[in-house]
C-alpha atoms as a PDB file:
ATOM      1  CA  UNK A   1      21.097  40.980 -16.177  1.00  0.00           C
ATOM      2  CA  UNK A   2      21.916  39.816 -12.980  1.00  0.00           C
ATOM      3  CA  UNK A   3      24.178  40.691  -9.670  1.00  0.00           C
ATOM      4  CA  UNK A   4      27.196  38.900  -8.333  1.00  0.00           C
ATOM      5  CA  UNK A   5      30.497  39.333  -6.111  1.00  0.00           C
ATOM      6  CA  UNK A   6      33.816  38.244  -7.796  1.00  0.00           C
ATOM      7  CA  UNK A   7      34.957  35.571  -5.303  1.00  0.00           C
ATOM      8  CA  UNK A   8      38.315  34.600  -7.310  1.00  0.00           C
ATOM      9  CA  UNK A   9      40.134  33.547 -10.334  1.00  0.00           C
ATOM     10  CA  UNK A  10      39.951  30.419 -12.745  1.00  0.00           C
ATOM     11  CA  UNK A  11      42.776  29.496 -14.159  1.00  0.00           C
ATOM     12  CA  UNK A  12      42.686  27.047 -17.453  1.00  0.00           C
ATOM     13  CA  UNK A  13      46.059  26.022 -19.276  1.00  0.00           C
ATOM     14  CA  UNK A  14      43.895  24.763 -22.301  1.00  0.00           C
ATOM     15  CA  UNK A  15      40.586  26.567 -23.660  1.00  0.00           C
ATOM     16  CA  UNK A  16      39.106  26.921 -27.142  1.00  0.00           C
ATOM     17  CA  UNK A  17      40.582  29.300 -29.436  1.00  0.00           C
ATOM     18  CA  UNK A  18      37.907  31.420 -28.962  1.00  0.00           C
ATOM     19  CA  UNK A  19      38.768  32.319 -25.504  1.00  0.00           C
ATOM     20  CA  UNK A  20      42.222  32.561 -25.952  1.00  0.00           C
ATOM     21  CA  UNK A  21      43.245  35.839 -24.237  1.00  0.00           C
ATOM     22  CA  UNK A  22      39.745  36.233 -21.693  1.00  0.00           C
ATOM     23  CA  UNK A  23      40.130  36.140 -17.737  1.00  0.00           C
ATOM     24  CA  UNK A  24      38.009  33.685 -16.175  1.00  0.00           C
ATOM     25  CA  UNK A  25      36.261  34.308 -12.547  1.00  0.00           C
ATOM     26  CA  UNK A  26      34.211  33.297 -10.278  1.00  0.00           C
ATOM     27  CA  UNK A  27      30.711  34.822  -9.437  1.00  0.00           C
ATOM     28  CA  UNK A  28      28.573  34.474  -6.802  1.00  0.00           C
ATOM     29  CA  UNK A  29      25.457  35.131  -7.342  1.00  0.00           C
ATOM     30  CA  UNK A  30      23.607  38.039  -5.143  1.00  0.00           C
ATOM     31  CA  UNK A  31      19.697  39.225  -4.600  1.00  0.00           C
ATOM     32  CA  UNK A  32      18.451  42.872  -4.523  1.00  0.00           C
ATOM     33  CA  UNK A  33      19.966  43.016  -1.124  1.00  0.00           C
ATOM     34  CA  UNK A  34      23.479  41.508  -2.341  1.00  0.00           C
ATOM     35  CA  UNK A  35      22.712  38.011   0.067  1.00  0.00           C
ATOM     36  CA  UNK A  36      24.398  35.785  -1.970  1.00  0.00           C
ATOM     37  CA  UNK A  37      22.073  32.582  -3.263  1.00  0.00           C
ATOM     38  CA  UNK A  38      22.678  29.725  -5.603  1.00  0.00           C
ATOM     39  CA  UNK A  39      26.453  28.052  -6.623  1.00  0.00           C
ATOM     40  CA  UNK A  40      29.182  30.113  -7.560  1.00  0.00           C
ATOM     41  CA  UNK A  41      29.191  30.266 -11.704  1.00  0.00           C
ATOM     42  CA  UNK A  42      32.295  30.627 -13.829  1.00  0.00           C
ATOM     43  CA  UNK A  43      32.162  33.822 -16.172  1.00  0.00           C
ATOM     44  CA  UNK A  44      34.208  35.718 -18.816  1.00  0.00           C
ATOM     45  CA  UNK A  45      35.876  38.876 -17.622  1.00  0.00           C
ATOM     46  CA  UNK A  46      35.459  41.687 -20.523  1.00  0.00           C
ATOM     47  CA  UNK A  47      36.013  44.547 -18.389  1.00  0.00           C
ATOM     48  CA  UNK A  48      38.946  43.729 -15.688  1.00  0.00           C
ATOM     49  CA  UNK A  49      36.406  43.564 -12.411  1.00  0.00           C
ATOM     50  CA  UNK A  50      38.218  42.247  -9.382  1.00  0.00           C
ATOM     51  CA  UNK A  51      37.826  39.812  -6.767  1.00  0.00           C
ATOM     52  CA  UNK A  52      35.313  41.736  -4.098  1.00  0.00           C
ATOM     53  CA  UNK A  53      33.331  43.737  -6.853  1.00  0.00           C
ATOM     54  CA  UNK A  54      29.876  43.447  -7.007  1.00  0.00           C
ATOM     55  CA  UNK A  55      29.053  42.965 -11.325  1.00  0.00           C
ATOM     56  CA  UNK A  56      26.490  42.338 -12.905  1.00  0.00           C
ATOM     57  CA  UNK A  57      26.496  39.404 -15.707  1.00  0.00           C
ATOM     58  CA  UNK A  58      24.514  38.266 -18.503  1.00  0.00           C
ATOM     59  CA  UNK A  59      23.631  34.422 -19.002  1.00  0.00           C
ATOM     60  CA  UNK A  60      22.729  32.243 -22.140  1.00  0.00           C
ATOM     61  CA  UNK A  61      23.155  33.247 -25.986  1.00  0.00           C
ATOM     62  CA  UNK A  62      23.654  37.019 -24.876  1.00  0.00           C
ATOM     63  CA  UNK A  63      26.631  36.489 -22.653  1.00  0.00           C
ATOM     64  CA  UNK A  64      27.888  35.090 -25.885  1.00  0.00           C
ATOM     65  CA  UNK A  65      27.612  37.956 -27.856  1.00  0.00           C
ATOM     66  CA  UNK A  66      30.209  39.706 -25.806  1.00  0.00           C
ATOM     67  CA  UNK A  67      32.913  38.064 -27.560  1.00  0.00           C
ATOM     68  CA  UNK A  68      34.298  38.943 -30.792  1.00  0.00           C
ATOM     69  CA  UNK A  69      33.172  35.507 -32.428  1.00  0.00           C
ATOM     70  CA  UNK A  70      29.542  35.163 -32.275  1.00  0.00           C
ATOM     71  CA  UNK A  71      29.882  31.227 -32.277  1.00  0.00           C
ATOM     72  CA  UNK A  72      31.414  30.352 -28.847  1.00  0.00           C
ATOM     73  CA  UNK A  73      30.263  28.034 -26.089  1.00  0.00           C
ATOM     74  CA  UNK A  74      29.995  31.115 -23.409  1.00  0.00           C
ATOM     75  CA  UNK A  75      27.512  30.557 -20.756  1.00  0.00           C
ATOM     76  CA  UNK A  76      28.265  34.073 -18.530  1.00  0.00           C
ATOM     77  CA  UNK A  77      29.702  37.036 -19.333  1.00  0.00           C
ATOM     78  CA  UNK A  78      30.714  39.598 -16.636  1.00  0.00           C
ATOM     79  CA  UNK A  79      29.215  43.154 -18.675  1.00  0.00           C
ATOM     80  CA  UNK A  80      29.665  46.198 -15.967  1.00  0.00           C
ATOM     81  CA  UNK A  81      31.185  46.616 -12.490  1.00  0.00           C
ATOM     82  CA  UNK A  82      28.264  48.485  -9.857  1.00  0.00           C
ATOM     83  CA  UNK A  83      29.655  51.378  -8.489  1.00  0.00           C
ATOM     84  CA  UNK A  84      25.962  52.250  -6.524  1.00  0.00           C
ATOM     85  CA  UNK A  85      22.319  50.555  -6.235  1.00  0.00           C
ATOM     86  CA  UNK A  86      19.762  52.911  -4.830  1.00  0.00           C
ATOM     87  CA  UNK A  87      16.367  51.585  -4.146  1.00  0.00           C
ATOM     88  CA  UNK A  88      13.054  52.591  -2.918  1.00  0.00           C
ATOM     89  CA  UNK A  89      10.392  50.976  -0.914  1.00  0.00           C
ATOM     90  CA  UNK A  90       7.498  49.569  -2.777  1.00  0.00           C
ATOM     91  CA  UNK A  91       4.428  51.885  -2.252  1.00  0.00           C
END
């Protein structure tokens, strides 16, 4: 899994059937110390996260398996909103 911050919304008037229904946002991806890195990706919204929450999202054939129908094109899949991160220092 991996961390992000909802930046905003994608909106799409035409999508495959399978996606019929699914909010679409965009994710910036974050490090262990939430500096975002890398290009902003597009991902499914399963759980109604916001724009500002940090999430963390799955990539590949698991962020597929989210869905209902196993067979879909889904690249990212937004699977649980971070409430806290606690960390320790490496001994």
């Amino acid at each position: 899994m991996k961390l992000g911050r909802v930046t905003g919304r994608v909106v799409s008037t035409k999508k495959v059937e399978s996606f019929e229904g699914i909010k679409l946002l965009l994710v910036q991806p974050v490090d262990e110390q939430l500096i975002p890195y890398g290009d902003p990706i597009v991902a499914f919204d399963t759980i109604q996260a916001g724009t500002g929450e940090l999430v963390y999202y799955e990539t590949s054939k698991e962020a597929g398996r989210v869905l209902e129908t196993r067979m879909n094109p889904c690249d990212a899949a937004i699977v649980g909103i971070v409430d806290n991160i606690y960390m320790t220092d490496k001994l």
